[in-house]
C-alpha atoms as a PDB file:
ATOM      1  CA  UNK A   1       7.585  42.321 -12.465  1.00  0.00           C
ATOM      2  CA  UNK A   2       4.941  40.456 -14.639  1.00  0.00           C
ATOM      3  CA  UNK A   3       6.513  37.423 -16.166  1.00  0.00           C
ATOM      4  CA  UNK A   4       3.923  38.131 -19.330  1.00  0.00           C
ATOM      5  CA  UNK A   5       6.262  41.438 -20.129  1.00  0.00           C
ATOM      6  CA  UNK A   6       9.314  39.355 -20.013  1.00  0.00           C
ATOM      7  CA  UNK A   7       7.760  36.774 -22.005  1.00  0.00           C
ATOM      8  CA  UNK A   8       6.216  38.539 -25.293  1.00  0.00           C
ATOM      9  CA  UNK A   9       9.386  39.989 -25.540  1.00  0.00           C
ATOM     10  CA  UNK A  10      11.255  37.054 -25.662  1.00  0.00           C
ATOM     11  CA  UNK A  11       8.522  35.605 -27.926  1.00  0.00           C
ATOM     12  CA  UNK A  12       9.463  39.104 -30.508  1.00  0.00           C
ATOM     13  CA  UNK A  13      12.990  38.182 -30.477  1.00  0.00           C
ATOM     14  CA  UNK A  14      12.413  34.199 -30.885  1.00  0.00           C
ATOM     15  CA  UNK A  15      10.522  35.301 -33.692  1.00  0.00           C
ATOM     16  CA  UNK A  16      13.272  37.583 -35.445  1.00  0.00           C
ATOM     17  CA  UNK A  17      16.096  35.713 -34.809  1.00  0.00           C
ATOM     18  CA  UNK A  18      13.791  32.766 -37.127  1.00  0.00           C
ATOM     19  CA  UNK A  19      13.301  35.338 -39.528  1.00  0.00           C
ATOM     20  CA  UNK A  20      17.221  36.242 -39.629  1.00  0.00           C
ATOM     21  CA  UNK A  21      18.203  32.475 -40.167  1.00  0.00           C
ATOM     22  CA  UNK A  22      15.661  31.785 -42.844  1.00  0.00           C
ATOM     23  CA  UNK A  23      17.814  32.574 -45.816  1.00  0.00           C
ATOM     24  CA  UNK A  24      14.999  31.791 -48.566  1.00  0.00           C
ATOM     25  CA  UNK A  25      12.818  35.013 -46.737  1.00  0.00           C
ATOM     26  CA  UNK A  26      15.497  37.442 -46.458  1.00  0.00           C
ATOM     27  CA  UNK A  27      16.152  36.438 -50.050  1.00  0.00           C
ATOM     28  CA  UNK A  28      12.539  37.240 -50.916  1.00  0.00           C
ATOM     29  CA  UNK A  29      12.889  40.631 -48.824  1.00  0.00           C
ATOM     30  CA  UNK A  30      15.191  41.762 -51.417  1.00  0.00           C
ATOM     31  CA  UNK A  31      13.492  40.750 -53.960  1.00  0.00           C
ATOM     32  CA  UNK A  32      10.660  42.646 -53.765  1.00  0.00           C
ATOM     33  CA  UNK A  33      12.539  45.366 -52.808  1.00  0.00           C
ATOM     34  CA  UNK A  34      13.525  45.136 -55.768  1.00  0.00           C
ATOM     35  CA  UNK A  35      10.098  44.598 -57.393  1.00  0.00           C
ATOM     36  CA  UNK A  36       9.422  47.993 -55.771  1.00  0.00           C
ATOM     37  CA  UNK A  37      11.792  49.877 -57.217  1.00  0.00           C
ATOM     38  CA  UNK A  38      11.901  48.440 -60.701  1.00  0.00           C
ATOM     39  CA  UNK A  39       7.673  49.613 -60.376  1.00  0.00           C
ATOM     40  CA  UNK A  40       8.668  53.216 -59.246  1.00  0.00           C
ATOM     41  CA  UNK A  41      11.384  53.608 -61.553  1.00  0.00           C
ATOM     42  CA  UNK A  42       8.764  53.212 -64.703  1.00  0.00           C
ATOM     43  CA  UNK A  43       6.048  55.054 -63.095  1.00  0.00           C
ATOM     44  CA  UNK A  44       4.291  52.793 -61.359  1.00  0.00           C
ATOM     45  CA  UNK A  45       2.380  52.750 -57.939  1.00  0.00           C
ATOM     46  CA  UNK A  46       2.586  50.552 -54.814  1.00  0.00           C
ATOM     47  CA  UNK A  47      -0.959  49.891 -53.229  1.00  0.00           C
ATOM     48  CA  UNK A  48      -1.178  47.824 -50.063  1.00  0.00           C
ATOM     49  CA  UNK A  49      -4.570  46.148 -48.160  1.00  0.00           C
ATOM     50  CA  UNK A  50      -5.185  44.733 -44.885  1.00  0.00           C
ATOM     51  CA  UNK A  51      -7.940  44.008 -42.059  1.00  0.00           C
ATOM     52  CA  UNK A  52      -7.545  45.791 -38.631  1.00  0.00           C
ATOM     53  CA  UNK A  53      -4.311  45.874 -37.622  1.00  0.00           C
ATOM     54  CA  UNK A  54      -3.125  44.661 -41.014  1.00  0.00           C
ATOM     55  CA  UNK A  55      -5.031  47.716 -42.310  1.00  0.00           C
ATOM     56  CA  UNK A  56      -2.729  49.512 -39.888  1.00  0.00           C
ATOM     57  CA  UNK A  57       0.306  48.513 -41.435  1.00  0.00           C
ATOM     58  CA  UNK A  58      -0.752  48.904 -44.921  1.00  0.00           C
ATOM     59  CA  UNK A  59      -1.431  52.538 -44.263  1.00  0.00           C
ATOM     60  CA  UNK A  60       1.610  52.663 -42.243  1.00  0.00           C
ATOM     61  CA  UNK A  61       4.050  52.132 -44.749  1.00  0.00           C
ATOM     62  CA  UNK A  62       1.981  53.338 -47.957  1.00  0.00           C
ATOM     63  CA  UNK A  63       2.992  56.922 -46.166  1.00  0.00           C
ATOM     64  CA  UNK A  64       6.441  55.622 -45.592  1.00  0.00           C
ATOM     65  CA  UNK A  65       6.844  55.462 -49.465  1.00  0.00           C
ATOM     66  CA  UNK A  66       4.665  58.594 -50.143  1.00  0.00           C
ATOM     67  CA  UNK A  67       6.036  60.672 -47.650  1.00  0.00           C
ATOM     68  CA  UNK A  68       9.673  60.041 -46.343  1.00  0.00           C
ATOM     69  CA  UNK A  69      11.314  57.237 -44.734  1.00  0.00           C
ATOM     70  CA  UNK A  70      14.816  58.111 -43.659  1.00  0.00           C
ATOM     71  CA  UNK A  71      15.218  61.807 -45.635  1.00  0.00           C
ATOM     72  CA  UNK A  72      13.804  63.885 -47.445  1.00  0.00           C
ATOM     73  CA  UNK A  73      13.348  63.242 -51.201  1.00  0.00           C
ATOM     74  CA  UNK A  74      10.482  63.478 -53.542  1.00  0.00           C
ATOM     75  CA  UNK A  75       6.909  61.078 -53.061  1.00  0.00           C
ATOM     76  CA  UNK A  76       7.005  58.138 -54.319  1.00  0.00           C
ATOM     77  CA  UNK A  77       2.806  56.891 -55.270  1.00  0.00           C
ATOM     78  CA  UNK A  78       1.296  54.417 -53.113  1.00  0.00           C
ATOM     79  CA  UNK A  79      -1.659  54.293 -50.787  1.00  0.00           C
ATOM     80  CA  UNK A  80      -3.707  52.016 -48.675  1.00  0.00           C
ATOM     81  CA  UNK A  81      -7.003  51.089 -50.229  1.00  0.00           C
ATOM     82  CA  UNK A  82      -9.135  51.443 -47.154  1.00  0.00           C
ATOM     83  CA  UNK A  83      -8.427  55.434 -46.081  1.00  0.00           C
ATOM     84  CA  UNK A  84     -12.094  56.251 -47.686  1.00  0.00           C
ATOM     85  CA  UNK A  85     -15.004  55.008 -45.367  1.00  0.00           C
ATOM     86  CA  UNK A  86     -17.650  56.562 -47.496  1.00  0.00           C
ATOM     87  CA  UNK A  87     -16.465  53.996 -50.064  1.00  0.00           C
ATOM     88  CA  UNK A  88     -15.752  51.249 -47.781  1.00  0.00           C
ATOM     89  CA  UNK A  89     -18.585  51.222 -45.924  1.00  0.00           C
ATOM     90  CA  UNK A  90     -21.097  51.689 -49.568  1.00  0.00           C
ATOM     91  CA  UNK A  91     -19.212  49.251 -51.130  1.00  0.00           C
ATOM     92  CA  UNK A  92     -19.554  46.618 -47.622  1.00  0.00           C
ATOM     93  CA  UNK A  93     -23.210  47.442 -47.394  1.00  0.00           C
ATOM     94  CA  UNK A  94     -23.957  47.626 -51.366  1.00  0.00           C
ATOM     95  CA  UNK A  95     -22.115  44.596 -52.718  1.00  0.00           C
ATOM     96  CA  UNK A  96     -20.183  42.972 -50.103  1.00  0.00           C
ATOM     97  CA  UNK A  97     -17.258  43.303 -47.427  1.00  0.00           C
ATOM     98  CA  UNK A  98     -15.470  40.522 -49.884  1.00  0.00           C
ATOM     99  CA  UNK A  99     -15.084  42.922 -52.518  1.00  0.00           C
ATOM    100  CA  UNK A 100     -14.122  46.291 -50.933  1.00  0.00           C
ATOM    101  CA  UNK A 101     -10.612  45.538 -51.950  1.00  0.00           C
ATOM    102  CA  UNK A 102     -10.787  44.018 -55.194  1.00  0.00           C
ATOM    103  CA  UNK A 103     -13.534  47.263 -57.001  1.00  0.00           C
ATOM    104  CA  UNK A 104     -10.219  49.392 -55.733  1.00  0.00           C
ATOM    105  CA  UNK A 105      -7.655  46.831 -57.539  1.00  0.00           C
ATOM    106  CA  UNK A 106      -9.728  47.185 -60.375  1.00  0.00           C
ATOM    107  CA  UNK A 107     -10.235  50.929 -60.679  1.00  0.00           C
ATOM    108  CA  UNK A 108      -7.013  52.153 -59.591  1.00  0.00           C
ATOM    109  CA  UNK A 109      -4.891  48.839 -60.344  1.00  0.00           C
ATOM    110  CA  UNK A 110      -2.366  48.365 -63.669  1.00  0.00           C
ATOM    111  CA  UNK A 111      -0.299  46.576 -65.299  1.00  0.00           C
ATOM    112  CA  UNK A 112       3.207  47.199 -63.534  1.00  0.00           C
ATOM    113  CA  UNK A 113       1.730  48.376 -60.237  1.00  0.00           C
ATOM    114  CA  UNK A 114       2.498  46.388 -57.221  1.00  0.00           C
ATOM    115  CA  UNK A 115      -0.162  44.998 -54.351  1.00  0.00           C
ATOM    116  CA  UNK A 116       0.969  44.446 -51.201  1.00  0.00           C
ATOM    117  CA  UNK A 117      -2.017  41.871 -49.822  1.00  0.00           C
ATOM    118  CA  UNK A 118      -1.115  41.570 -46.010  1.00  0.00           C
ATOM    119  CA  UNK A 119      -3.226  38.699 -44.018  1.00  0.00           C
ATOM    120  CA  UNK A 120      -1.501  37.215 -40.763  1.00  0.00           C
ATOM    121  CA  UNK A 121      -3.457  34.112 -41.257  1.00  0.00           C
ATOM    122  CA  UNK A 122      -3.123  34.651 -45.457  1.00  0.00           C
ATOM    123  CA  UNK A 123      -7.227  33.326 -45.562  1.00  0.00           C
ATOM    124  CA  UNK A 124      -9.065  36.793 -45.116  1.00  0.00           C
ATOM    125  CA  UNK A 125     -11.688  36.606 -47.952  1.00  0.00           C
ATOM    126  CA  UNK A 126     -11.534  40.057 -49.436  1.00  0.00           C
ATOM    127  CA  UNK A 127      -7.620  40.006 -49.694  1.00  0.00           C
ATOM    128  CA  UNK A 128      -7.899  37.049 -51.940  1.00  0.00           C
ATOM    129  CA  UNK A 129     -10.377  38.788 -53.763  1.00  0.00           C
ATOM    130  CA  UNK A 130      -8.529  41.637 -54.040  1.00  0.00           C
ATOM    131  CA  UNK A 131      -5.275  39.484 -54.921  1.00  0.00           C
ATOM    132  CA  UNK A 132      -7.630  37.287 -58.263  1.00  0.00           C
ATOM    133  CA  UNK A 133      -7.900  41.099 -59.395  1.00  0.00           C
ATOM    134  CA  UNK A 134      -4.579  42.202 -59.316  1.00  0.00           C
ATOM    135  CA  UNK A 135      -3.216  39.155 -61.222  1.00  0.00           C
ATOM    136  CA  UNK A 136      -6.235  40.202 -64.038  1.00  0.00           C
ATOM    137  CA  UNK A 137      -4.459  43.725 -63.746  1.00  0.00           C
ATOM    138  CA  UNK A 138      -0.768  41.803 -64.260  1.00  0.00           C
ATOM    139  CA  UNK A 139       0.504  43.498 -60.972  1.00  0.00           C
ATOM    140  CA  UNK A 140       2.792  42.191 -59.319  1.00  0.00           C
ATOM    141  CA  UNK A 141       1.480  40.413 -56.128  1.00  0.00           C
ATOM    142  CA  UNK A 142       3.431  40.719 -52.306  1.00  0.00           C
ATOM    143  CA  UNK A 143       1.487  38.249 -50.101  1.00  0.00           C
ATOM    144  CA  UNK A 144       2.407  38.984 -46.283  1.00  0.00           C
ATOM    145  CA  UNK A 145       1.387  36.760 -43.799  1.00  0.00           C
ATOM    146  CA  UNK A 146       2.302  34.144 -41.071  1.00  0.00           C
ATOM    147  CA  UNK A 147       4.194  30.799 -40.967  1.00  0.00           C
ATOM    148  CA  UNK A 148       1.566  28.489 -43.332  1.00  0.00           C
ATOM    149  CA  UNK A 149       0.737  31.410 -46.226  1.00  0.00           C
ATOM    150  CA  UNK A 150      -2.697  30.442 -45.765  1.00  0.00           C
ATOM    151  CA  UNK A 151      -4.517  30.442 -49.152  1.00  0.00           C
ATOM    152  CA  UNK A 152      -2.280  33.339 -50.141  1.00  0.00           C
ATOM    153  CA  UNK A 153       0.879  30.860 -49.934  1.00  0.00           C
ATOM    154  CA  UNK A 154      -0.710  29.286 -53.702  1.00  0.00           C
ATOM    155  CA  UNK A 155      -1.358  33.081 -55.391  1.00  0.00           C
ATOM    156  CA  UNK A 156       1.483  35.191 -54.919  1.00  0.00           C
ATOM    157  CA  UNK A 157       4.135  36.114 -56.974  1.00  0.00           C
ATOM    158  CA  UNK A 158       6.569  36.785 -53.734  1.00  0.00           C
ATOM    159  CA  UNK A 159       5.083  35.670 -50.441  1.00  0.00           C
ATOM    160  CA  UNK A 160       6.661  36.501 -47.161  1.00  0.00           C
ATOM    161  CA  UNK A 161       5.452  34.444 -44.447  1.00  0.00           C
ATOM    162  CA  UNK A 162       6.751  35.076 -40.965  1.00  0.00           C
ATOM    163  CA  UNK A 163       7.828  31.929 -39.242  1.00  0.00           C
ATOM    164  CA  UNK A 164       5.072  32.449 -36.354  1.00  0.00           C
ATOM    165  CA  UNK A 165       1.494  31.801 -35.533  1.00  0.00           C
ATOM    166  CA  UNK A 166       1.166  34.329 -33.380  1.00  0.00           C
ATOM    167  CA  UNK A 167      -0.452  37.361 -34.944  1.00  0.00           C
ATOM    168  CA  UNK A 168       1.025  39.834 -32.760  1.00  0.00           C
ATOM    169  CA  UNK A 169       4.176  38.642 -33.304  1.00  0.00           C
ATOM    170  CA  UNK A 170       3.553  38.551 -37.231  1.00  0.00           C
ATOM    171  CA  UNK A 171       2.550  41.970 -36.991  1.00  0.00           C
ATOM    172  CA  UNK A 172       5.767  42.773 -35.203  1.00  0.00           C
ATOM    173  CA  UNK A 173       7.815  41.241 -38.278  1.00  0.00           C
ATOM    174  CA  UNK A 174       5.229  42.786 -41.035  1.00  0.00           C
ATOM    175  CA  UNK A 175       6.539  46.286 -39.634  1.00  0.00           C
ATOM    176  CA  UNK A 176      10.313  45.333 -39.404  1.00  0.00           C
ATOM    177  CA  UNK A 177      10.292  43.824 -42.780  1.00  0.00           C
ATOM    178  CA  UNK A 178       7.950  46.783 -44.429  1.00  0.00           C
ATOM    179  CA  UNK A 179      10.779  49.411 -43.310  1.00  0.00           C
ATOM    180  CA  UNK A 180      13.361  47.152 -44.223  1.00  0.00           C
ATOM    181  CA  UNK A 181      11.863  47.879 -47.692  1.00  0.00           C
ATOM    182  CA  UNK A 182      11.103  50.860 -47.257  1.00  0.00           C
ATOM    183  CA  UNK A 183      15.055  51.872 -46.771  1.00  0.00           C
ATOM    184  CA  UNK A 184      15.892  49.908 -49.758  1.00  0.00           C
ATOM    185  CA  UNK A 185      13.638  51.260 -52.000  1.00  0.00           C
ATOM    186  CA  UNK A 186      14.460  54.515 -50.570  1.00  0.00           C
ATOM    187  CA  UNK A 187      17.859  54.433 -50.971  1.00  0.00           C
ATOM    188  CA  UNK A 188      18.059  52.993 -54.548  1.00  0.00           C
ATOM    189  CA  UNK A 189      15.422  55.097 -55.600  1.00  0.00           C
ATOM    190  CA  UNK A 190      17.053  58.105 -54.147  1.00  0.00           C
ATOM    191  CA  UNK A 191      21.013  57.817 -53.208  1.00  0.00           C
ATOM    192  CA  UNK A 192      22.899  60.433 -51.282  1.00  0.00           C
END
C-alpha cells in the first residue's frame, strides 16, 4: 500500500480531533449557527465567497441551505457569489479580479444578511474586499480560514480558523463544519 494514503488520512483525523478539543471554535460553531438562523428567521439571506476550491465550498453549502440538507422543508435564501461567469469574468477584466466579490456585496448585500468569506490562508485580496463591503452593508461577517486567520483574523465578526496549515486539510474541516451548520440551522429553523 502507499504510505501517502495512510498518511493524509491520519493528517484529516489529527486535524479534527484539534478541532474537537478547541472549545473556543466549537463555541464559535454555534454561534454562528446561531447568527444564521436569527438572519433567516427575519428574512434575511446567507451569501458565501471563495477562490477555487473555496469557491467550491461556498457553492456547496449555499445549496445546502437553499435546497435541503437532511429533509425536506422549504428554501431557505443564500447563494454563492461567483455562479455567473458573464459577470465574473466582465467585472475581472473591466475593473479588477479584487472586486468581483465586493460589486456583489454591494448590490445584493443588507443590513441583517450574513457573508460567509472563506480563505484557507484568510489573505486572498478580493475576499477582504468583499468582507470592507459587507461591514458598510452591517452584515454580519463569518471569516473561514486556517490556523493564523490571515488578515481576515482582524475583520470578522466570528472567525473560524481551522487549527492547520494545510489547505487540504482546511478544506476538509470547512466542509465538516459548513454541514455542521447546516443541520443546526436546519433543524431550528425547521423542527420535526
Amino acid at each position: 500500500m502507499d504510505p501517502v494514503i495512510e498518511l493524509r488520512i491520519r493528517e484529516s483525523i489529527n486535524t479534527k480531533e484539534r478541532l474537537l478539543e478547541s472549545s473556543e471554535l466549537l463555541r464559535v460553531i454555534s454561534d454562528v449557527a446561531h447568527a444564521c438562523t436569527n438572519a433567516f428567521s427575519k428574512g434575511n439571506k446567507v451569501l458565501f465567497a471563495g477562490n477555487g476550491g473555496s469557491a467550491a465550498d461556498a457553492q456547496h453549502l449555499a445549496a445546502e441551505f437553499s435546497g435541503r440538507f437532511y429533509y425536506d422543508r422549504d428554501p431557505l435564501y443564500s447563494e454563492a457569489l461567483h455562479v455567473n461567469t458573464s459577470y465574473l469574468t466582465a467585472v475581472a477584466n473591466d475593473y479588477a479580479f479584487d472586486q468581483v466579490y465586493a460589486r456583489l456585496i454591494k448590490a445584493k448585500g443588507r443590513e441583517g444578511d450574513v457573508f460567509f468569506a472563506i480563505s484557507t490562508s484568510g489573505n486572498s485580496p478580493n475576499i477582504l474586499a468583499a468582507i470592507d463591503e459587507a461591514r458598510k452593508q452591517h452584515m454580519t461577517v463569518i471569516g473561514m480560514t486556517g490556523d493564523t486567520g490571515g488578515k481576515m483574523k482582524t475583520c470578522c465578526d466570528y472567525l473560524i480558523n481551522v487549527p492547520s496549515t494545510d489547505t487540504p486539510r482546511i478544506q476538509e474541516c470547512h466542509i465538516l463544519i459548513g454541514h455542521i451548520i447546516c443541520e443546526l440551522v436546519e433543524s431550528a429553523m425547521f423542527p420535526r
